[in-house]
Protein backbone atom coordinates (compact mmCIF):
# COMPACT_ATOMS: atom_id res chain seq x y z
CA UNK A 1 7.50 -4.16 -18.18
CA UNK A 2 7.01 -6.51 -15.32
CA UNK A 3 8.13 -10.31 -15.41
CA UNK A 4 4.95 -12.73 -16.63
CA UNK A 5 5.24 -14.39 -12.85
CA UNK A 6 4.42 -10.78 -11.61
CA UNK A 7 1.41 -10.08 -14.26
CA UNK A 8 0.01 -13.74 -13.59
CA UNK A 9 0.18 -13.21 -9.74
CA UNK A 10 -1.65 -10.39 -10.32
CA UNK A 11 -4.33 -11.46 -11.86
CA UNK A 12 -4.42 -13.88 -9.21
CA UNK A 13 -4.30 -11.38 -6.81
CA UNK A 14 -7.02 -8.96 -7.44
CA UNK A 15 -9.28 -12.28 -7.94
CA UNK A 16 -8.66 -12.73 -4.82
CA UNK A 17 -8.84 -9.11 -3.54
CA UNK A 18 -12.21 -8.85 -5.48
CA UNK A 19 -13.61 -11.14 -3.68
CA UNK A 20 -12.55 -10.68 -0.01
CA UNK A 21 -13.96 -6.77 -0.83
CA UNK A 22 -17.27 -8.08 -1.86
CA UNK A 23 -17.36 -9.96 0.92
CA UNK A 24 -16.82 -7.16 3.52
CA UNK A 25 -19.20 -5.19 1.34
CA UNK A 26 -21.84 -7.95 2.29
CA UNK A 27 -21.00 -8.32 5.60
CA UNK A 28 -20.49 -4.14 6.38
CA UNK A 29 -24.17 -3.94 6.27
CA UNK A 30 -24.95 -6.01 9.06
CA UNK A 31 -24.71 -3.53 12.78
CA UNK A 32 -22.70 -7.05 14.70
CA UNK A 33 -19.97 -6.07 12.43
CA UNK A 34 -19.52 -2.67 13.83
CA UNK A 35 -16.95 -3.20 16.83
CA UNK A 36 -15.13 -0.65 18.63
CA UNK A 37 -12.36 -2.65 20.13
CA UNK A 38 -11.87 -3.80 16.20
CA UNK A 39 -9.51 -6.58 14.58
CA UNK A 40 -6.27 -5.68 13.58
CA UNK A 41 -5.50 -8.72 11.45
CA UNK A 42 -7.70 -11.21 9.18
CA UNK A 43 -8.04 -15.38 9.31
CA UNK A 44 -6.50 -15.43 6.41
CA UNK A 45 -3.26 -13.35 6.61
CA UNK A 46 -0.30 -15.53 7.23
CA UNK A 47 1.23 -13.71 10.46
CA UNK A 48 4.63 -14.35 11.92
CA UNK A 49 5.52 -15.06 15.53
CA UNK A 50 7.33 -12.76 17.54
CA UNK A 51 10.85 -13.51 18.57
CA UNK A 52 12.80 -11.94 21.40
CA UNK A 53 16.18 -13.80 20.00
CA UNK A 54 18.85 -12.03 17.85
CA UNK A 55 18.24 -15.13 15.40
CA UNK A 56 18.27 -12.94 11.94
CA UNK A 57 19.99 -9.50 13.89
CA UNK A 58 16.28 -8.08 15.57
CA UNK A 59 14.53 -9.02 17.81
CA UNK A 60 10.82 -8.55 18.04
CA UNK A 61 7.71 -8.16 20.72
CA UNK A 62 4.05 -7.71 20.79
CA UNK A 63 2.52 -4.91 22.74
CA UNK A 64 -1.19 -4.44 23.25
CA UNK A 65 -1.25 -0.74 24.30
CA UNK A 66 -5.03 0.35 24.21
CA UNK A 67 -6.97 -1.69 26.51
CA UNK A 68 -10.33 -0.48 25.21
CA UNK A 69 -9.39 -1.26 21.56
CA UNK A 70 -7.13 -3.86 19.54
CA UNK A 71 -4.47 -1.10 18.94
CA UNK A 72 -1.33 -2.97 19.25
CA UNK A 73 2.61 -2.79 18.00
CA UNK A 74 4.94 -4.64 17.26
CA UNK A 75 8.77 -3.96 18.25
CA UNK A 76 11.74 -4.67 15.99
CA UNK A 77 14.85 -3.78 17.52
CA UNK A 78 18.22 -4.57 15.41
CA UNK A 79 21.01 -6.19 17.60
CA UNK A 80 23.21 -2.75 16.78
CA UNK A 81 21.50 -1.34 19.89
CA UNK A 82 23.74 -3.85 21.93
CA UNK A 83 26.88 -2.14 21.02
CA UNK A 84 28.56 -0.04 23.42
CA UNK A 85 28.39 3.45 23.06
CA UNK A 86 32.39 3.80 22.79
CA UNK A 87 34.87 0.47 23.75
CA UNK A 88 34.95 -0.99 26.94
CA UNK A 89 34.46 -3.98 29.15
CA UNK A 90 33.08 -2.33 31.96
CA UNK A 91 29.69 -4.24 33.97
CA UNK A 92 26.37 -3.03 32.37
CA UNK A 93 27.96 -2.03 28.64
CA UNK A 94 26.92 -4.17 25.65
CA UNK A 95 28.59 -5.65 23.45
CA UNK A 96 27.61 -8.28 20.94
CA UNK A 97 30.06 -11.10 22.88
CA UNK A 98 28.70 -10.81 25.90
CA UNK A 99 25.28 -11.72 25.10
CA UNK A 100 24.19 -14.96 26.01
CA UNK A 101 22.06 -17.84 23.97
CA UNK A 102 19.05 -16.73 25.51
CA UNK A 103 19.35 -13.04 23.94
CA UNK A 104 20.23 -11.99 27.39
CA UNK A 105 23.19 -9.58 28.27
CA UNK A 106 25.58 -10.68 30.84
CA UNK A 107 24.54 -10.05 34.26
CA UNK A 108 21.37 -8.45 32.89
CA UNK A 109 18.67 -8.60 35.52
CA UNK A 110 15.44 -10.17 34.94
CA UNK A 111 12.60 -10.07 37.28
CA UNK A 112 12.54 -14.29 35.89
CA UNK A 113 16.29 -15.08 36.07
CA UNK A 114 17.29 -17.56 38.60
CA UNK A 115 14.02 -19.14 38.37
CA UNK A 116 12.77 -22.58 36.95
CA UNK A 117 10.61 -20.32 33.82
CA UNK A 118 13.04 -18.51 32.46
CA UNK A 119 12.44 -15.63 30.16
CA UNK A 120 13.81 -17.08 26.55
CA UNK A 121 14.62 -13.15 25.19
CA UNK A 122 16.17 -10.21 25.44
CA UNK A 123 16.17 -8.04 28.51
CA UNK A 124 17.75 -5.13 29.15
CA UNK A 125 20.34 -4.69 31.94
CA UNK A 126 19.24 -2.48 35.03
CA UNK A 127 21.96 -0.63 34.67
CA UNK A 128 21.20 1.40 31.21
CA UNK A 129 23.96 4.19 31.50
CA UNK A 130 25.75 3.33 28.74
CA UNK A 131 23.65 2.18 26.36
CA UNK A 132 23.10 3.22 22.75
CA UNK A 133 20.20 4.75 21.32
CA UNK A 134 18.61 4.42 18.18
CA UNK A 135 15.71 6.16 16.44
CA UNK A 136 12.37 5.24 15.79
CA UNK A 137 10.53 4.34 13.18
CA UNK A 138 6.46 4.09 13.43
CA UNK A 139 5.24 1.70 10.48
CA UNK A 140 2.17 1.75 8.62
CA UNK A 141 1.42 -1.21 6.71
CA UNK A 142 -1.07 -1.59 3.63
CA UNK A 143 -3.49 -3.73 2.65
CA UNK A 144 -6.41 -1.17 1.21
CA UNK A 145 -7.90 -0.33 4.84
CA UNK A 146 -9.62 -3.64 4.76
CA UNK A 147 -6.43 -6.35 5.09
CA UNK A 148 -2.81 -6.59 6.41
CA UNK A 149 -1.31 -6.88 9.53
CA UNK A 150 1.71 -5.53 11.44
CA UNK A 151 2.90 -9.02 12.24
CA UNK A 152 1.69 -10.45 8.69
CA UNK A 153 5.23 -12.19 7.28
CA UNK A 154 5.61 -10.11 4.58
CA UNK A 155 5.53 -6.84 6.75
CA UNK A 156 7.54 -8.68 9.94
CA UNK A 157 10.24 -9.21 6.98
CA UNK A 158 9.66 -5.28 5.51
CA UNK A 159 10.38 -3.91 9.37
CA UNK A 160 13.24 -6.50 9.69
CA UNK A 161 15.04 -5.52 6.64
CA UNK A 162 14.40 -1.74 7.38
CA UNK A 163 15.66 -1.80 11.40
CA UNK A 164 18.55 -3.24 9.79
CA UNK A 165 19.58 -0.75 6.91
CA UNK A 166 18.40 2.62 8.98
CA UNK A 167 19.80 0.98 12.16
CA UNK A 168 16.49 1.64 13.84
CA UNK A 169 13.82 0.67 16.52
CA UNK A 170 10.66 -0.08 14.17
CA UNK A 171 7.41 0.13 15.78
CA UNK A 172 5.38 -1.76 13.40
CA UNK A 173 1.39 -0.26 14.28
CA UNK A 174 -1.32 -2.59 14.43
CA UNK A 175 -4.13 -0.39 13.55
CA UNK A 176 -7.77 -1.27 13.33
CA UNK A 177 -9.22 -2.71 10.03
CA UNK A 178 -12.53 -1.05 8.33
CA UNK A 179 -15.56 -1.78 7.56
CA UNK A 180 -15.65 -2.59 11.82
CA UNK A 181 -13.54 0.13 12.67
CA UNK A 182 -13.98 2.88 9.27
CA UNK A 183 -12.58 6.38 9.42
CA UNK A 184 -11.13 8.08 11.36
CA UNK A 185 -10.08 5.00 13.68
CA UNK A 186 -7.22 3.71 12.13
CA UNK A 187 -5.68 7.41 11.55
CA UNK A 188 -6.49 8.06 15.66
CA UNK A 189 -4.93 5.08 15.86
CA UNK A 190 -1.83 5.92 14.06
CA UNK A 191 -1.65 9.36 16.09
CA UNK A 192 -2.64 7.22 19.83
CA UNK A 193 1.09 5.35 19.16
CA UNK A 194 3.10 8.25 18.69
CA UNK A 195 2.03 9.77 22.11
CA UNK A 196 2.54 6.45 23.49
CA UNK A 197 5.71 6.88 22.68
CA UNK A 198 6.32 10.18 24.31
CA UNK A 199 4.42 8.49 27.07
CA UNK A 200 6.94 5.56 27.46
CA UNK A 201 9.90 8.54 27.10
CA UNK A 202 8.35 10.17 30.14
CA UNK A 203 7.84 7.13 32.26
CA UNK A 204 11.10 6.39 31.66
CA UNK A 205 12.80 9.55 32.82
CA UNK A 206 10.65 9.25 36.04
CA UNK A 207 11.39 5.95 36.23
CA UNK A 208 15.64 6.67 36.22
CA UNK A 209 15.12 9.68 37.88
CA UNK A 210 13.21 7.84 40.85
CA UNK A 211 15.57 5.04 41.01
CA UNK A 212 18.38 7.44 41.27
CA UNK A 213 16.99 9.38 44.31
CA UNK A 214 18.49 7.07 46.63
CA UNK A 215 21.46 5.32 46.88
CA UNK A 216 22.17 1.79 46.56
CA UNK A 217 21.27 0.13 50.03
CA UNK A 218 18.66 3.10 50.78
CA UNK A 219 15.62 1.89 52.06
CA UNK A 220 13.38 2.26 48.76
CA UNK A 221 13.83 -0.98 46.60
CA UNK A 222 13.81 -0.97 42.32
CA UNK A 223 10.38 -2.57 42.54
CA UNK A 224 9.22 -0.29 44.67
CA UNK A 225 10.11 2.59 42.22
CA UNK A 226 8.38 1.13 39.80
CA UNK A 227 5.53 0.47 42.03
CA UNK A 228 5.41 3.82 42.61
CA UNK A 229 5.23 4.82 38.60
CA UNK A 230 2.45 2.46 37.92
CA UNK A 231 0.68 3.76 40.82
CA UNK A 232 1.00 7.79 39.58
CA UNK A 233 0.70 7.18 35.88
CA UNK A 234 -2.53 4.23 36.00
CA UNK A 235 -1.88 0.79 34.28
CA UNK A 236 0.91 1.97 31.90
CA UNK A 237 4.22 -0.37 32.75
CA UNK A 238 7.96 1.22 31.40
CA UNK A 239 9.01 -1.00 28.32
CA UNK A 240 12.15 -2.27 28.68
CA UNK A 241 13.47 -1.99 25.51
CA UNK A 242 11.93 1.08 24.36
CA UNK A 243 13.39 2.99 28.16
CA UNK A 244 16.60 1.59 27.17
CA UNK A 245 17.25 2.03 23.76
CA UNK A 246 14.60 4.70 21.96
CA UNK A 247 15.41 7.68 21.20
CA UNK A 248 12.19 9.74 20.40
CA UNK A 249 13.76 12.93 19.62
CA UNK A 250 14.63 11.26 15.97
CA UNK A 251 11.52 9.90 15.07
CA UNK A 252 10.21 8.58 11.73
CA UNK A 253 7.33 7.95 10.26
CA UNK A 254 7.10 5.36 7.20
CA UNK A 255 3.59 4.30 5.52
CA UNK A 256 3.14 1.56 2.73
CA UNK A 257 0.13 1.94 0.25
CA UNK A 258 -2.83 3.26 2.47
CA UNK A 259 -0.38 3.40 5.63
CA UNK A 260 1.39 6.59 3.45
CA UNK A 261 -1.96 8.23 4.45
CA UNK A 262 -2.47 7.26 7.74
CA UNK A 263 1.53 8.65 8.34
CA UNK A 264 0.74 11.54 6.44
CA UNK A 265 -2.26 12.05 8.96
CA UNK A 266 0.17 11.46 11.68
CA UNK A 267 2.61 13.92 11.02
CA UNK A 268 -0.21 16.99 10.75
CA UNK A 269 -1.17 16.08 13.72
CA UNK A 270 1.84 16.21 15.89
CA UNK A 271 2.92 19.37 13.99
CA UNK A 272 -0.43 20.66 15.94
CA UNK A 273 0.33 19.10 18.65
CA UNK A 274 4.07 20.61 19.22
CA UNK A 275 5.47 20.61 22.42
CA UNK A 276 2.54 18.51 24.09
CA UNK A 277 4.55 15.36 22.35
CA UNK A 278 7.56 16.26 23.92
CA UNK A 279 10.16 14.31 23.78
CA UNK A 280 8.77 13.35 20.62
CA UNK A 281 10.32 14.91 17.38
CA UNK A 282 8.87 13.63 14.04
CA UNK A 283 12.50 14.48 11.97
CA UNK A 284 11.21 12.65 8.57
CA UNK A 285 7.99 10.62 7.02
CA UNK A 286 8.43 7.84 3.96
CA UNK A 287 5.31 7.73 1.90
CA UNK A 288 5.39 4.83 -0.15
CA UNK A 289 3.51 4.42 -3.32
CA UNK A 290 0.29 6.68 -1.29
CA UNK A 291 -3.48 5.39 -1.27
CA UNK A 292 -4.36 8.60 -2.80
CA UNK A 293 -7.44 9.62 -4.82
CA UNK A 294 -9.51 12.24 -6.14
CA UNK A 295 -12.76 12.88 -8.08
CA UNK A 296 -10.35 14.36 -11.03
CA UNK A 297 -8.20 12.24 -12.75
CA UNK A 298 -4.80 12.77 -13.10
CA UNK A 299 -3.18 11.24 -16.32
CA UNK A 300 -1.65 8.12 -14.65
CA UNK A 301 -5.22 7.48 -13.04
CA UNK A 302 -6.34 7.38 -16.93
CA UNK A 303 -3.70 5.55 -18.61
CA UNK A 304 -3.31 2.90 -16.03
CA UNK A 305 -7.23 2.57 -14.03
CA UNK A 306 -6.48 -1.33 -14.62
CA UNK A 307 -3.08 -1.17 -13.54
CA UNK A 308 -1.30 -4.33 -11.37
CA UNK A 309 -2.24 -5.60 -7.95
CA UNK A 310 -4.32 -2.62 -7.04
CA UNK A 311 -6.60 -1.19 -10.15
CA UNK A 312 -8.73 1.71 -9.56
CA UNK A 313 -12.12 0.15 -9.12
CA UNK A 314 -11.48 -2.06 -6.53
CA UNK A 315 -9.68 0.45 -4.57
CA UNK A 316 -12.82 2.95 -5.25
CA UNK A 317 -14.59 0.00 -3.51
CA UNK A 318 -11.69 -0.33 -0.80
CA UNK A 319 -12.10 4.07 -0.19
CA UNK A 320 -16.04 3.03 0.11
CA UNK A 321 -15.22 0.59 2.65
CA UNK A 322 -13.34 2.68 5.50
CA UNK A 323 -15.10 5.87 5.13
CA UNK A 324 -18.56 6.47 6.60
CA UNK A 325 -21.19 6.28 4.12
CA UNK A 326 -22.49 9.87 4.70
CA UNK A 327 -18.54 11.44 4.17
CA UNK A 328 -17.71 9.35 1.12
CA UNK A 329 -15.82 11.26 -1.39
CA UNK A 330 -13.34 10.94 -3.52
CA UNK A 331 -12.20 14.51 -1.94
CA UNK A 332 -12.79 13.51 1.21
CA UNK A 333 -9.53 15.15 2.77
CA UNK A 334 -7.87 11.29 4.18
CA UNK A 335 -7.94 10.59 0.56
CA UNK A 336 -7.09 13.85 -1.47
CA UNK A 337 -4.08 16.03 -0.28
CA UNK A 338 -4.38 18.53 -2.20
CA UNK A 339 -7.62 19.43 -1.23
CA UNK A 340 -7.65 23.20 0.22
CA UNK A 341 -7.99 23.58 3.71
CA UNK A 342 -5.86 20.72 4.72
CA UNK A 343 -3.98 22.16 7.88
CA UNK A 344 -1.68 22.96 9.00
CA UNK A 345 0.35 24.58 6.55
CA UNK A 346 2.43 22.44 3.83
CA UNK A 347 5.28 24.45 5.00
CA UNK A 348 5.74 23.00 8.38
CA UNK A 349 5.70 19.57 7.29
CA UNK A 350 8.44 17.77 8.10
CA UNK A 351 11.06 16.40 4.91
CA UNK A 352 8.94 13.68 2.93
CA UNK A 353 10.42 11.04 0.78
CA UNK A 354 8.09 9.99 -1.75
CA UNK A 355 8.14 6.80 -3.32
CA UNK A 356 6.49 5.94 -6.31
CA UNK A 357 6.42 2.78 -9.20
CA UNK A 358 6.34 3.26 -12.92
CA UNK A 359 3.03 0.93 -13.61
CA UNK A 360 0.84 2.44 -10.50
CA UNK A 361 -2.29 4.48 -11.19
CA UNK A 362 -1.46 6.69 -8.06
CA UNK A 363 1.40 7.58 -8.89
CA UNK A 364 0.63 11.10 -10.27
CA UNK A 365 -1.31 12.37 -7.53
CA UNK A 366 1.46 11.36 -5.16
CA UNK A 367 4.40 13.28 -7.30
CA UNK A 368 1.91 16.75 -7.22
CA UNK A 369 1.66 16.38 -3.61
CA UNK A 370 5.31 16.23 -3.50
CA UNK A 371 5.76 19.01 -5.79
CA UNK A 372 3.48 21.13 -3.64
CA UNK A 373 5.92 20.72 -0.59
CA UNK A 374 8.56 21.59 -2.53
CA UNK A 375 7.32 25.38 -3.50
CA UNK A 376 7.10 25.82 0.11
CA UNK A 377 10.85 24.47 0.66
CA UNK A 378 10.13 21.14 2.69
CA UNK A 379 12.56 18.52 1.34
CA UNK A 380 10.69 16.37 -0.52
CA UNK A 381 12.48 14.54 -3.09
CA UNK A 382 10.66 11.75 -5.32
CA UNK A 383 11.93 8.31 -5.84
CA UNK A 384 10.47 6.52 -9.49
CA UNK A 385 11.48 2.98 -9.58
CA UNK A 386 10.58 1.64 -13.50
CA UNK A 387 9.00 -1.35 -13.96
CA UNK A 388 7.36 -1.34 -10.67
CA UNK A 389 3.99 -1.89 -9.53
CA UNK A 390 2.12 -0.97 -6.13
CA UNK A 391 3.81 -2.40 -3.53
CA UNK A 392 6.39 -3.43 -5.77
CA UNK A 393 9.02 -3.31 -2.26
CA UNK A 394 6.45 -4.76 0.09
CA UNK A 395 4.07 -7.08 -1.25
CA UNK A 396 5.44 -10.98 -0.01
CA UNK A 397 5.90 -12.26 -3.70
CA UNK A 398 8.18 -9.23 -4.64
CA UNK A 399 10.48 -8.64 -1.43
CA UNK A 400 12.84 -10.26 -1.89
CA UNK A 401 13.50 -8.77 -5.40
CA UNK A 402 16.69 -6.65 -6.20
CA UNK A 403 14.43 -3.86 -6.69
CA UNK A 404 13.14 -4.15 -3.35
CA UNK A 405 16.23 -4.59 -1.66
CA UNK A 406 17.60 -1.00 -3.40
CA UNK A 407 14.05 0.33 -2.66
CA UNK A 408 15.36 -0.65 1.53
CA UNK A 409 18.76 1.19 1.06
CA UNK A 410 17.55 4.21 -0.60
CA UNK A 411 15.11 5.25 1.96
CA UNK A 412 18.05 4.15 4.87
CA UNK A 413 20.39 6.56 2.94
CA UNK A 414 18.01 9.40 2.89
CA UNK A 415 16.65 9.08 6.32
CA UNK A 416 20.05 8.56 7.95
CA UNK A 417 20.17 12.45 6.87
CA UNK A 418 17.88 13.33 9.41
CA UNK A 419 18.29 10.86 12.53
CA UNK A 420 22.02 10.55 12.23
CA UNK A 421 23.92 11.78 15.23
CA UNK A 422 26.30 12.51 13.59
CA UNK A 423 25.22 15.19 11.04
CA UNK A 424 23.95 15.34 7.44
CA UNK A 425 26.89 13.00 6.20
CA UNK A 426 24.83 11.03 3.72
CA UNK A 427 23.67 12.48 0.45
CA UNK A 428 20.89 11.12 -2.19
């Protein structure tokens, strides 16, 4: 059974969850709430700061990538990435002891270096040859539609601690919140990132390919190269860190609570989507402890409606919040998946690990989905943890428990099977 600190801080919790719902309930009804550029966070969520610095082993950055909505990311990116790809002290190859206080690398070039405001953060050297890339993770925090942020603390510690165990870029997604924004905005949003992503890839192709058309002391200058791409592709700028370190071909996708749905939704659609995300590959998708629901009730929906952190009425009221009053249904298909006619077929899904605690009322539904990609041969193994609740890896109270720290390492095990370079060298 859970530890008394965890049952009291639950009851403390839903009070408090209760009550926030109600009052979005309240306020849903009024048309000034209805927003389409949306929030993404609420006053109340404690949010840290982003840091460009190596303090902690990642670095981090905001991004605000939709300028007709609040979509945003945030970027983790572990100081791994610095190493060289093989030894050597050659000009433009990282290595850990070559980077400077500021989190710059030696001789990296910096359209502020030299001058009085200097850029306190990592930048990437201009010359990008030899540096190592890492795959990506897109993150989907939880928080019942209605709450959470991508740069809350808790989840800016979750990415942390995962970009350090997968040894991965994490691009944490700052989706919009319902009731402003209700369905299907924050799963468009979820989708809008990962061709972003195979946006930045292709931007920054042209961009190396342009800046290698002419030799050094030709008469078209760096800036002018990137003039150029700005220019051809409208307001979208190359990220540095993402042209120099991503590798999109070994993406992952990773959802907590509700975000397990919105990933889910995610990976459907760039199976439709195929080649038209190229260079983006989605190799593997985490669902932890899924937001789903149905109108029948599987056992653990019985047993435990009143279950820790998240019982089943409130998140009834949570489902009634972020879809649109004339589509609510417990069937609705964001919220069962196992409703037919979900496409495209289970069996090109890509490998799922499912993770799921002992003392959550979802936890049933989330196992049969799993079970269903497994008759049609996707790898899709299930992870119980006992004594958990919802959240039980994520939530701030509980992350830095031992069980959330072996929660980390299990899913870096099993994804390192599919975005290792190396091949297929770890085992579950």
């Amino acid at each position: 059974m859970p530890s008394v600190g965890v049952k009291l801080y639950s009851v403390f919790f839903k009070f408090l969850l209760k009550h926030r719902l109600q009052n979005r309930i309240q306020s849903s009804g009024d048309e000034s709430s209805s927003d389409p550029f949306g929030v993404t966070t609420r006053p109340e969520e404690s949010v840290a700061a982003p840091n460009p610095l190596f303090t902690d082993g990642v670095a981090t950055k905001d991004i605000h990538i939709d300028p007709l909505t609040s979509l945003s990311v945030r970027i983790f990116l572990p100081e791994s990435a610095l190493k060289p790809l093989e030894p050597s002290t050659s000009a433009g190859v990282y290595s850990e002891s070559r980077r400077s206080s500021y989190g710059f690398t030696t001789g990296s070039s910096s359209p502020e270096a030299g001058s009085s405001d200097v850029y306190r953060g990592y930048s990437p050297s201009s010359s990008g040859g030899n540096s190592r890339k890492l795959p990506v993770m897109l993150q989907f925090h939880g928080g019942g539609w209605v709450s959470g942020s991508n740069d809350s603390v808790a989840n800016d510690f979750f990415c942390r601690r995962m970009a350090k165990h997968c040894d991965i870029i994490v691009l944490a997604v700052g989706y919009r919140l319902a009731p402003e924004n209700r369905y299907p905005a924050a799963y468009e949003d979820g989708f809008k990132v990962l061709k972003w992503l195979g946006k930045q890839a292709n931007l920054a192709e042209c961009n190396k390919s342009m800046g290698n058309s002419r030799r050094p002391g030709g008469e078209v200058k760096k800036s002018e190269v990137n003039k150029h791409i700005v220019d051809a592709f409208g307001a979208s700028l190359v990220e540095p860190w993402l042209a120099t370190h991503a590798d999109p071909s070994r993406c992952v996708l990773l959802g907590v609570s509700c975000g397990a749905n919105i990933a889910d939704y995610v990976a459907r659609k760039a199976i439709e989507a195929g080649q038209n995300l190229d260079p983006v590959k989605v190799v593997a998708q985490v669902l932890m402890y899924p937001f789903f629901i149905g109108s029948v009730p599987t056992q653990s929906e019985i047993k435990q409606a009143n279950s820790y952190f998240y019982d089943k009425p409130m998140c009834i009221l949570a489902w009634k919040l972020f879809l649109p009053e004339e589509e609510f249904s417990l069937d609705h298909p964001a919220a069962n998946p196992l409703v037919p006619g979900r496409g495209p077929p289970l069996k090109f899904m890509p490998p799922t690990l499912t993770i799921v605690a002992e003392h959550d009322w979802m936890r049933d539904r989330a196992i049969a989905y799993s079970e269903e990609l497994r008759k049609v041969n996707v790898d899709a193994p299930v992870l119980e943890y006992k004594d958990a609740v919802h959240e039980f890896a994520t939530l701030d109270m509980l992350l830095r428990t031992p069980q959330a720290q072996a929660c980390a390492e299990d899913i870096a095990i099993w994804a390192k099977k599919y975005i290792s370079l190396r091949g297929h060298e770890f085992s579950y």
